[in-house]
N, C-alpha and C. Protein backbone atom coordinates (compact mmCIF):
# COMPACT_ATOMS: atom_id res chain seq x y z
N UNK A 1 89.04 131.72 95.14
CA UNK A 1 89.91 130.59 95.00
C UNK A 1 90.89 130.52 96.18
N UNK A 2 91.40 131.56 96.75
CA UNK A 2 92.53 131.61 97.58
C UNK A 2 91.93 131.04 98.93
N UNK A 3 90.44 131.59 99.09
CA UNK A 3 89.85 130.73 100.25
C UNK A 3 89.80 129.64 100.37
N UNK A 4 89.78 128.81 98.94
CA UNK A 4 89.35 127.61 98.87
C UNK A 4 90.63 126.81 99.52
N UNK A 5 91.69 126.98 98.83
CA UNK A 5 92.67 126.60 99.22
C UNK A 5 93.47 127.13 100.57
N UNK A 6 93.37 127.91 101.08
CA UNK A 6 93.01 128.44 102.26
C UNK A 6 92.36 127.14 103.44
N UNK A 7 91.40 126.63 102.98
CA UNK A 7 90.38 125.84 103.91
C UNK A 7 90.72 124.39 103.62
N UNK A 8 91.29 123.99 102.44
CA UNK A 8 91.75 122.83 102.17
C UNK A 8 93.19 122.33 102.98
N UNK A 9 94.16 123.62 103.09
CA UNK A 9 95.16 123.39 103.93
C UNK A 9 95.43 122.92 105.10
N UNK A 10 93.83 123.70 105.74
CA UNK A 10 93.84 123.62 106.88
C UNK A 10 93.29 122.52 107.28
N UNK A 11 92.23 121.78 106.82
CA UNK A 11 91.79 120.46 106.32
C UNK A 11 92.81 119.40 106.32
N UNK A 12 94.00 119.88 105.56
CA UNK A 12 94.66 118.74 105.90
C UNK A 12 95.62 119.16 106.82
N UNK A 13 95.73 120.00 107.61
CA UNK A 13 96.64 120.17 109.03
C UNK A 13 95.76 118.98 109.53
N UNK A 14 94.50 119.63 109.74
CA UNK A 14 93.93 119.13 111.01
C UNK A 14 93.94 117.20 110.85
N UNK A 15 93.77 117.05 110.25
CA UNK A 15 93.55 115.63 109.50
C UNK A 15 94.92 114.83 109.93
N UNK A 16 96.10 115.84 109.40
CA UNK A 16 97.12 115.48 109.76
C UNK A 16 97.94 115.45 111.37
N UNK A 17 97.58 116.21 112.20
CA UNK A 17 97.35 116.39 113.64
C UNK A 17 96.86 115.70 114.30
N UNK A 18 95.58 114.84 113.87
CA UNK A 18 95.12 113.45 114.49
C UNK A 18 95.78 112.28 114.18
N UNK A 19 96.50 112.33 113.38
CA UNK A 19 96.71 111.15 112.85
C UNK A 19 98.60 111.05 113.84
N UNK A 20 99.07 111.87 114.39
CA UNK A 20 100.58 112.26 114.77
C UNK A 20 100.20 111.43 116.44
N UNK A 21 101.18 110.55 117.03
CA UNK A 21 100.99 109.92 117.90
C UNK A 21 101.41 111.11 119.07
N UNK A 22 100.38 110.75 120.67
CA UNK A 22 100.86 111.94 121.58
C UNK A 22 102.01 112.22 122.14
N UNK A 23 102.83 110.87 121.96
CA UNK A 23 104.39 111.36 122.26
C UNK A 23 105.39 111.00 120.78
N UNK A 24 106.08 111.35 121.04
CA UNK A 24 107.06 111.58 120.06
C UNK A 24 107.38 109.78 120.07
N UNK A 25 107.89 109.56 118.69
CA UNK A 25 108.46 107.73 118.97
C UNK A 25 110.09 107.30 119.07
N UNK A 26 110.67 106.69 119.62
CA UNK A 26 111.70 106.86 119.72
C UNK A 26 112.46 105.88 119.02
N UNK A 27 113.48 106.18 118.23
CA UNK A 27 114.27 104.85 117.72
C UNK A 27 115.03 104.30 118.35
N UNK A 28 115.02 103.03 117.61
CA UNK A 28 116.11 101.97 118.36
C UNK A 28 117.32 101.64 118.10
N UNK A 29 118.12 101.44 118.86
CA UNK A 29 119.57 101.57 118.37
C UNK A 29 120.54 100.37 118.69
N UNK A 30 120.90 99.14 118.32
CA UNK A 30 121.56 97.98 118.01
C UNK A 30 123.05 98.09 117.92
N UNK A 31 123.98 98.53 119.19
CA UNK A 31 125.12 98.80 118.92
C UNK A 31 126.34 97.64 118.59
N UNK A 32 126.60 97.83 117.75
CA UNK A 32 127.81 96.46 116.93
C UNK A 32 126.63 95.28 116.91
N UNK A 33 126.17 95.24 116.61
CA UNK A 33 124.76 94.15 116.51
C UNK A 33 125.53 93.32 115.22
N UNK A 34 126.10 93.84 114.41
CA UNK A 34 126.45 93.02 113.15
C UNK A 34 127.84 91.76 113.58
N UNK A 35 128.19 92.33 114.72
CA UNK A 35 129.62 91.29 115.29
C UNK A 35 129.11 90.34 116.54
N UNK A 36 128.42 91.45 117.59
CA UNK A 36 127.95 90.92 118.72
C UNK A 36 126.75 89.49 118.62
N UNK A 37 125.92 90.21 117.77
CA UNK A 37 124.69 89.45 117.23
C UNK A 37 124.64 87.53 117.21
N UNK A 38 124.74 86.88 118.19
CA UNK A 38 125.38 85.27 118.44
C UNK A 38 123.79 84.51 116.97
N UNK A 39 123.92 83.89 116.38
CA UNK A 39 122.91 84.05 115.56
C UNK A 39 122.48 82.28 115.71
N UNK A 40 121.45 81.58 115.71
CA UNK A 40 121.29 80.32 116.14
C UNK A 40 120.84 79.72 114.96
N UNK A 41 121.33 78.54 115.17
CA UNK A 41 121.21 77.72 114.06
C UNK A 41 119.80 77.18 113.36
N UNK A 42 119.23 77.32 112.09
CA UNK A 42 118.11 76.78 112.19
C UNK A 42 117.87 75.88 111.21
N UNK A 43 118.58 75.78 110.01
CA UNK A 43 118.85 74.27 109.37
C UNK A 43 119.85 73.97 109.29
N UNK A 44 119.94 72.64 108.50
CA UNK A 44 121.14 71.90 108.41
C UNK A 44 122.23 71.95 109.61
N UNK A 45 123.70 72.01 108.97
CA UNK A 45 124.51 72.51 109.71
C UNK A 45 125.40 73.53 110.03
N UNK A 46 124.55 74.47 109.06
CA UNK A 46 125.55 75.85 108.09
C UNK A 46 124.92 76.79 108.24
N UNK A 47 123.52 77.00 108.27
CA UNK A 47 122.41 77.82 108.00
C UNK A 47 122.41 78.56 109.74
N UNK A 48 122.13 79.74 109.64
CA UNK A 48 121.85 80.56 110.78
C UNK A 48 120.96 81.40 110.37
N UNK A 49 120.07 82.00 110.97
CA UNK A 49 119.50 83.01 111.13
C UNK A 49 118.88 83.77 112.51
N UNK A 50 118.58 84.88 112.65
CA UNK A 50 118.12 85.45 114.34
C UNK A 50 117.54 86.68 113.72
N UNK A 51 116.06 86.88 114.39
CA UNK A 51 115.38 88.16 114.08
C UNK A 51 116.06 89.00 115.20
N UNK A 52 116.63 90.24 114.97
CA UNK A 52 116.89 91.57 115.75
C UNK A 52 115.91 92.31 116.65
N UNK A 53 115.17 93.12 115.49
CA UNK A 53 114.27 93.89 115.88
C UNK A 53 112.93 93.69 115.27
N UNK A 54 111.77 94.15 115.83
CA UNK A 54 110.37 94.56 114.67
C UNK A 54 109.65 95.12 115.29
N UNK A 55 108.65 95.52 113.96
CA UNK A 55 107.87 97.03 114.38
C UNK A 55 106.70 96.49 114.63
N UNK A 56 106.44 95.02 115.08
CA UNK A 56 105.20 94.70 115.49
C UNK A 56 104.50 94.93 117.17
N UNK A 57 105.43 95.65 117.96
CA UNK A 57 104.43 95.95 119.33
C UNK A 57 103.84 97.47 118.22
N UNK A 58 104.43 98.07 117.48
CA UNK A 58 103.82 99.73 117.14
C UNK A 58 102.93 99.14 115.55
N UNK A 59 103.23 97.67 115.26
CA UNK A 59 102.52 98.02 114.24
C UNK A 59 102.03 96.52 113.77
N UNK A 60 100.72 96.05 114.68
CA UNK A 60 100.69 94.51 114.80
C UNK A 60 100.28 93.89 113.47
N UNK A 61 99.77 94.88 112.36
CA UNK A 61 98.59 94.42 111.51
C UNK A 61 99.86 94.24 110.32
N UNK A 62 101.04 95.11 109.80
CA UNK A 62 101.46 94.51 108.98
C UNK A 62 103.04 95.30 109.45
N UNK A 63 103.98 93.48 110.35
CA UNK A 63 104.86 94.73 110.82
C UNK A 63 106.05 94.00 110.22
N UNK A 64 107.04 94.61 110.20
CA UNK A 64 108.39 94.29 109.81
C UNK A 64 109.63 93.71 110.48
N UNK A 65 110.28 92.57 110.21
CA UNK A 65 111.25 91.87 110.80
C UNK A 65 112.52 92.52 110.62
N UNK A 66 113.83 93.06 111.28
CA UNK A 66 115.15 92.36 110.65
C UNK A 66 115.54 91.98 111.39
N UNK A 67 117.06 91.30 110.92
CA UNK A 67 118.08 90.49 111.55
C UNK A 67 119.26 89.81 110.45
N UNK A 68 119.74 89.32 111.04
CA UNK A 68 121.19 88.53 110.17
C UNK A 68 120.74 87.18 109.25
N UNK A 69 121.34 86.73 108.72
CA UNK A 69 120.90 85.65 108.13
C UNK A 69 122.88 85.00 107.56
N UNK A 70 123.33 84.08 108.30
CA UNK A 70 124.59 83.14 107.97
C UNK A 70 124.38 82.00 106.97
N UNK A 71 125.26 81.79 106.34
CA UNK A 71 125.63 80.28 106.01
C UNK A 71 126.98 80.12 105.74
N UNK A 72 127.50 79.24 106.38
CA UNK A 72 128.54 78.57 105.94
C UNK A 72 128.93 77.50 104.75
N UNK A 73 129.72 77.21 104.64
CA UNK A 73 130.04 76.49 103.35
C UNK A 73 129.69 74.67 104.15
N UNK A 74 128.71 74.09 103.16
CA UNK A 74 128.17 72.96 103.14
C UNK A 74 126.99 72.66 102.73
N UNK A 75 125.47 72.14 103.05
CA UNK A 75 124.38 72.21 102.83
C UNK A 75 123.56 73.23 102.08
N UNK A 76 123.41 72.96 100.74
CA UNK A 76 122.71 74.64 100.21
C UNK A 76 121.56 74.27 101.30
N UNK A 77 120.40 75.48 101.14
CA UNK A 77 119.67 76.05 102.07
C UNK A 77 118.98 76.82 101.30
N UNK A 78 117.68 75.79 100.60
CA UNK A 78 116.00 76.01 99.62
C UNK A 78 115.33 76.81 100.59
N UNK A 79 114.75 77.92 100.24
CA UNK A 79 113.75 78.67 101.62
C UNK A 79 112.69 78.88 100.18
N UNK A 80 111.47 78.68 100.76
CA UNK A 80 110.28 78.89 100.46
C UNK A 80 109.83 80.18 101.14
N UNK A 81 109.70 81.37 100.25
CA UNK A 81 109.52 82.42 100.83
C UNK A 81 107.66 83.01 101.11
N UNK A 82 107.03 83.57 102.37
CA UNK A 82 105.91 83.25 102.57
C UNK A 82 105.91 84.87 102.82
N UNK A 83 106.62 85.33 102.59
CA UNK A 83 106.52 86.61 102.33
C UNK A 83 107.36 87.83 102.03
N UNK A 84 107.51 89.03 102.00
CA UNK A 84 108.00 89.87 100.91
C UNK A 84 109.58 89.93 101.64
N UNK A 85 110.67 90.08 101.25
CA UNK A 85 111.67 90.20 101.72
C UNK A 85 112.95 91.02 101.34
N UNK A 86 113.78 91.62 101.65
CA UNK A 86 115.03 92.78 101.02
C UNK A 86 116.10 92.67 101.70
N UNK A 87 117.14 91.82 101.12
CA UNK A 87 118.51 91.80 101.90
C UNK A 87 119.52 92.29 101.41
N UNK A 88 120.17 92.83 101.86
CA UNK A 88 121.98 93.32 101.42
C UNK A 88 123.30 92.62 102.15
N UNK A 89 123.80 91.86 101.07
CA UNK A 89 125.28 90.81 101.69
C UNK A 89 125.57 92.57 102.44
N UNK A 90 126.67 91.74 103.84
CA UNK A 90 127.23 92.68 104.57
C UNK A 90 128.31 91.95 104.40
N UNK A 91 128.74 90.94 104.39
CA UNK A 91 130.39 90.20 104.52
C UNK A 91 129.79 89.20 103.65
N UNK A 92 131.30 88.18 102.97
CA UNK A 92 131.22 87.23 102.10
C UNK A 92 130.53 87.19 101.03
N UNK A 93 130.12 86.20 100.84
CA UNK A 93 129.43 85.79 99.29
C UNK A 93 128.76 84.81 99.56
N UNK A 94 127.49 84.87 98.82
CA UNK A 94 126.37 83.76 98.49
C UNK A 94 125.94 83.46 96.86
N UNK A 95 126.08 82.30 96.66
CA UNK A 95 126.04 82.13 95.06
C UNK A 95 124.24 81.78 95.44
N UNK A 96 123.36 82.22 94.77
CA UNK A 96 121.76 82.59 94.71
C UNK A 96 121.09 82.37 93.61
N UNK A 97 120.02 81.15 93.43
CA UNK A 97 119.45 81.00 92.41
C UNK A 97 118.07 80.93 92.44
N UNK A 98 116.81 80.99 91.57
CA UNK A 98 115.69 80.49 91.81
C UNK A 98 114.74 79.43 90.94
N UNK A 99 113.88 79.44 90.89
CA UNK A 99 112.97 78.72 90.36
C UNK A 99 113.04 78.88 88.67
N UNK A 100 113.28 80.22 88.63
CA UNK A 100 113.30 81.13 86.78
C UNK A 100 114.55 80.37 86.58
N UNK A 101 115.44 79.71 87.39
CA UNK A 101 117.06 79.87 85.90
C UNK A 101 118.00 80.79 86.68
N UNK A 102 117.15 82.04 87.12
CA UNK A 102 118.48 83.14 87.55
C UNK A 102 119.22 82.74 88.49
N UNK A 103 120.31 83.38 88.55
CA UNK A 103 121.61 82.69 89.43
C UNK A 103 122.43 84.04 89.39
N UNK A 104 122.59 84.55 90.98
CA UNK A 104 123.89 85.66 90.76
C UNK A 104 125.08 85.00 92.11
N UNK A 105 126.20 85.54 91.31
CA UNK A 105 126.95 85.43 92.36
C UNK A 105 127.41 86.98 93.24
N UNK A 106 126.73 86.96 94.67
CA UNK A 106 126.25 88.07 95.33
C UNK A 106 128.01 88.07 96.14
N UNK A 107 127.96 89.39 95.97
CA UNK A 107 129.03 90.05 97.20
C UNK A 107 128.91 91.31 97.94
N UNK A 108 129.63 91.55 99.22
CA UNK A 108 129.27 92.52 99.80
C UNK A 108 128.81 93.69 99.21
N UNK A 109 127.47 93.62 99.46
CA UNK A 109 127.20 95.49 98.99
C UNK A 109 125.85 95.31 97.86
N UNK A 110 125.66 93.56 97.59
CA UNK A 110 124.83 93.37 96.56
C UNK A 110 123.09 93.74 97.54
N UNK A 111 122.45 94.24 96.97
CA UNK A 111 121.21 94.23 97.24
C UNK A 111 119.92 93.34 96.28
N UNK A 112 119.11 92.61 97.13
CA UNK A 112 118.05 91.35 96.33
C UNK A 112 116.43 91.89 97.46
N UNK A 113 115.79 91.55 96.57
CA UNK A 113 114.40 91.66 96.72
C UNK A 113 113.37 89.89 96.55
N UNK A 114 113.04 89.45 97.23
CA UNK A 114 112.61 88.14 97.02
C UNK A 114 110.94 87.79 97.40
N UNK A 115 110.30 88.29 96.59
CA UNK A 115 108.98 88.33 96.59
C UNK A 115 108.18 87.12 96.96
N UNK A 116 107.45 87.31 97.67
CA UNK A 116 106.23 86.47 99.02
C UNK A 116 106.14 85.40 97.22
N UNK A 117 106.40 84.16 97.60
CA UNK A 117 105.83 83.05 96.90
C UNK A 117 107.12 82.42 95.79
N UNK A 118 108.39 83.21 96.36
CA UNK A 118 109.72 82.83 95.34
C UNK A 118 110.01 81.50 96.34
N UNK A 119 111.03 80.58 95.46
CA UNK A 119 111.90 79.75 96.23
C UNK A 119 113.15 79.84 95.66
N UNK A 120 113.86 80.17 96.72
CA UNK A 120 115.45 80.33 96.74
C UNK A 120 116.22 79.80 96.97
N UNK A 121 117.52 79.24 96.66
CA UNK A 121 118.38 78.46 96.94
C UNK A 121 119.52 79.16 97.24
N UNK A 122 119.53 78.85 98.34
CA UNK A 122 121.31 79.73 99.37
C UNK A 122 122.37 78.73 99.06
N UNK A 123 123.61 79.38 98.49
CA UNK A 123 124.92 78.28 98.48
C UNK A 123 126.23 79.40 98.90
N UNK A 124 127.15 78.50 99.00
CA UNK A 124 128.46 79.23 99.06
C UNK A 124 129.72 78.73 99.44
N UNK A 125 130.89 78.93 99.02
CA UNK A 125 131.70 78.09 98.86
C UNK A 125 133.13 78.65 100.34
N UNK A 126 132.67 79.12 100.89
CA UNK A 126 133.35 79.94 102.20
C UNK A 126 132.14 80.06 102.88
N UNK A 127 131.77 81.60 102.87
CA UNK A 127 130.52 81.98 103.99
C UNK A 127 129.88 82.99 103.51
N UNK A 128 129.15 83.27 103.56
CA UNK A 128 128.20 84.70 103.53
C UNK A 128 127.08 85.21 104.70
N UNK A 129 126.82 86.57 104.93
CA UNK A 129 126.29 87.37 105.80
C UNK A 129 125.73 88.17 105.08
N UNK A 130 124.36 88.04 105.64
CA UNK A 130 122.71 88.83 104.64
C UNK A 130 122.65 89.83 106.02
N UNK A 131 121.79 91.23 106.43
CA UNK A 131 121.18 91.44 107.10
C UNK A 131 119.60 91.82 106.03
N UNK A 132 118.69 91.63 106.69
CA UNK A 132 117.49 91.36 105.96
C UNK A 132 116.31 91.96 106.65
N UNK A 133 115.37 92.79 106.01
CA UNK A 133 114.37 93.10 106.33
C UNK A 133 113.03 92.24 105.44
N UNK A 134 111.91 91.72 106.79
CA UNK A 134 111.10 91.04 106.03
C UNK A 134 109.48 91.68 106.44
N UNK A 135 108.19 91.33 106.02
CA UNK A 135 107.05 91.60 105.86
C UNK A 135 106.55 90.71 107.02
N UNK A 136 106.66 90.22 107.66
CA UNK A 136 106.32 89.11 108.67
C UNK A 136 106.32 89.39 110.19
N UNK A 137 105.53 88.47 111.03
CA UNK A 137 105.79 88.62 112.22
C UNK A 137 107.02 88.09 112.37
N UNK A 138 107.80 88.19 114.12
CA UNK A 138 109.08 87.49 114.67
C UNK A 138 108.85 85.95 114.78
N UNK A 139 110.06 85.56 114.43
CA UNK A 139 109.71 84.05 113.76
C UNK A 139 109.25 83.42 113.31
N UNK A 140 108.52 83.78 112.11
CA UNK A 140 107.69 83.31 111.17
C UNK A 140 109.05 82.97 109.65
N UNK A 141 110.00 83.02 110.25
CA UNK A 141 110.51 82.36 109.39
C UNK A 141 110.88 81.01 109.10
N UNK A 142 110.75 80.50 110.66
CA UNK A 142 111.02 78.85 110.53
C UNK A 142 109.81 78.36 109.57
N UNK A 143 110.65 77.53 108.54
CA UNK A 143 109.58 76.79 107.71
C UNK A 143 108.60 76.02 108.28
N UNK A 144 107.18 75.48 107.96
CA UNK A 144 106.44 74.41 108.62
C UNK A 144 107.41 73.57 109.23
N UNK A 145 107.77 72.67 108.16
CA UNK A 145 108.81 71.28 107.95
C UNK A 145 109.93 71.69 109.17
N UNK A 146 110.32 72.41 108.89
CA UNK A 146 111.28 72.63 110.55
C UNK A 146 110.93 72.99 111.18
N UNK A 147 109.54 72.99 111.75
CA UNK A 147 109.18 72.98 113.18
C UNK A 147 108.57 71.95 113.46
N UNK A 148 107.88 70.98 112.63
CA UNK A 148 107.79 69.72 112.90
C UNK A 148 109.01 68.85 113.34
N UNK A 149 109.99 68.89 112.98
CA UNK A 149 111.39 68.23 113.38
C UNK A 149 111.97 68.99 114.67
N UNK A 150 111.57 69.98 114.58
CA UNK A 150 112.00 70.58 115.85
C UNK A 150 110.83 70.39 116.96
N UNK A 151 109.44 69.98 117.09
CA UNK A 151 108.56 69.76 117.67
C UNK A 151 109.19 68.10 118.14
N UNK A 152 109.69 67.27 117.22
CA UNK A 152 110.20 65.94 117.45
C UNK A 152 111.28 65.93 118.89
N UNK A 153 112.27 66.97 118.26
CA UNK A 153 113.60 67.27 119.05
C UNK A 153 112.49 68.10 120.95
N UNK A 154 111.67 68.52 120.55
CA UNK A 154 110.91 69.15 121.82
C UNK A 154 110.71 67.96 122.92
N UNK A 155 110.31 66.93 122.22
CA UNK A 155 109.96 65.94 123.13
C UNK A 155 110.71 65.28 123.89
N UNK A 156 112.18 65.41 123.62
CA UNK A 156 113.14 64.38 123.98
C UNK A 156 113.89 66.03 124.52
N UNK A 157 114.11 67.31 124.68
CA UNK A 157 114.69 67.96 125.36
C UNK A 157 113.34 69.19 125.70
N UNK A 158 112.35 68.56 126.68
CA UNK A 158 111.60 69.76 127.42
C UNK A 158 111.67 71.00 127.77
N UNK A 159 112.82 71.69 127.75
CA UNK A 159 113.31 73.20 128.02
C UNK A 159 113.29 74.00 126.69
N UNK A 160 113.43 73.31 125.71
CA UNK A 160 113.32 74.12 124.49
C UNK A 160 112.39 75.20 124.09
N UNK A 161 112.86 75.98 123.98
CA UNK A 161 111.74 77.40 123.55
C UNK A 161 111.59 78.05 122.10
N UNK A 162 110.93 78.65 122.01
CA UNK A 162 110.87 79.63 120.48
C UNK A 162 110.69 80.72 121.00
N UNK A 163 111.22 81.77 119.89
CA UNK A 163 111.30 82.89 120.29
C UNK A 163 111.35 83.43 121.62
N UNK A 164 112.07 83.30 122.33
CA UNK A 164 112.45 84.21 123.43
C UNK A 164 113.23 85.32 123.35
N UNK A 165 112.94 86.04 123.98
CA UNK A 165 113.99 87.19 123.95
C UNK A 165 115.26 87.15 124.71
N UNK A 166 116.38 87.68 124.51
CA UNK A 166 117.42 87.44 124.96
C UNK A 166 117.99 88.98 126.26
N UNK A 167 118.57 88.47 126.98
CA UNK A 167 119.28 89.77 128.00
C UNK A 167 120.16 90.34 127.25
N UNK A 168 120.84 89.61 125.66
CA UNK A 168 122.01 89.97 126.01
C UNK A 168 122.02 91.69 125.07
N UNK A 169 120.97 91.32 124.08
CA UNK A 169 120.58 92.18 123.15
C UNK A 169 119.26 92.65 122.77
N UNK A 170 118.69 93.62 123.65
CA UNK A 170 117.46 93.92 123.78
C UNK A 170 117.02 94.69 122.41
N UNK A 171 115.67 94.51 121.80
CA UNK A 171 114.51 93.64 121.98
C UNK A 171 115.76 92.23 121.03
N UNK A 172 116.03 91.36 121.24
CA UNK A 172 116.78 90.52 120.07
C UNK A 172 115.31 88.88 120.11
N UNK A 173 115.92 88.54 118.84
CA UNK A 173 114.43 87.22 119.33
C UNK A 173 115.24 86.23 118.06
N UNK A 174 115.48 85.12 119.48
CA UNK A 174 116.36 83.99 118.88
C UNK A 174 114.77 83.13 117.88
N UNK A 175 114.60 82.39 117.49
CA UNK A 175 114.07 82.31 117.02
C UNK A 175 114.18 80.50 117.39
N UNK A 176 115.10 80.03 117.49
CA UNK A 176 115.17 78.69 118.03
C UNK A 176 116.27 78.52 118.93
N UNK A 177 115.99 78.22 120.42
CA UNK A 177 117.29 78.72 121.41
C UNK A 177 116.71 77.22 122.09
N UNK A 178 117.62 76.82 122.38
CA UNK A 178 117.83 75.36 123.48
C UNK A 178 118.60 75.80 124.87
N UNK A 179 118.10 75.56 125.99
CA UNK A 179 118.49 76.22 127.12
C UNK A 179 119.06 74.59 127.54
């Protein structure tokens, strides 16, 4: 028996040894990113959001977004969610409801989970600040519907881009930037 397990161990060293990348990976580090972070507008007139970082150059097949997510007090802000998502208020408050009835009123420190196929309704009567990790590629959060209106706005200002990356905050990816 002791052999057996003996040979199984080693079985999974080795198993586990191929699978370990040849250099070590290094993390990334976002200093004051939560103040510095300029975040661009992407509905209405209240709504902000900007992807930060993601693990899609190391992990193209199913990689992960974060970044900030604003609103100010005016326009609630319905998001049709297209995939899995986990945010924690960092500043203010967002009053949050969905499709079921439920409704919380979120404050710093609250943590929400919003599963690929929910629709959510963002409100708030001051401001609130999400940072958010999502299941998605970088910028796959603009809805269809607002990129058709923003495809409109393309025609009449030619310089407009998506997703670019920014100098000011490396890897950062505005997600709708007008030069």
């Amino acid at each position: 028996m002791g052999s057996f397990l003996s040979r199984a161990k080693s079985a999974k060293t080795s198993a586990d040894e191929h699978s370990k990348p040849a250099t070590p990976a290094a993390f990334k580090h976002y200093s004051r990113a939560q103040t510095d972070f300029k975040l661009p507008l992407i509905a209405n007139e209240n709504a902000f959001l900007g992807d930060l970082a993601t693990s899609e150059p190391n992990d193209p097949v199913a990689p992960i977004v974060s970044g900030f997510y604003r609103l100010e007090k005016g326009t609630p802000l319905v998001y049709d969610y297209t995939y899995h998502e986990m945010k924690i208020i960092v500043d203010g408050e967002f009053d949050i409801s969905d499709e079921t009835g439920q409704k919380v009123h979120a404050v710093k420190g609250d943590v929400f989970y919003f599963p690929k196929g929910s629709k959510i309704t963002f409100t708030t009567e001051s401001f609130g600040l999400g940072f958010f990790v999502g299941q998605r590629k970088v910028c796959e959060a603009v809805p269809a519907r607002w990129v058709s209106i923003l495809t409109m706005f393309r025609k009449e200002q030619r310089r407009e881009r998506f997703c670019r990356c920014s100098d000011i905050l490396k890897p950062r990816y505005l997600c709708i930037s007008v030069q």
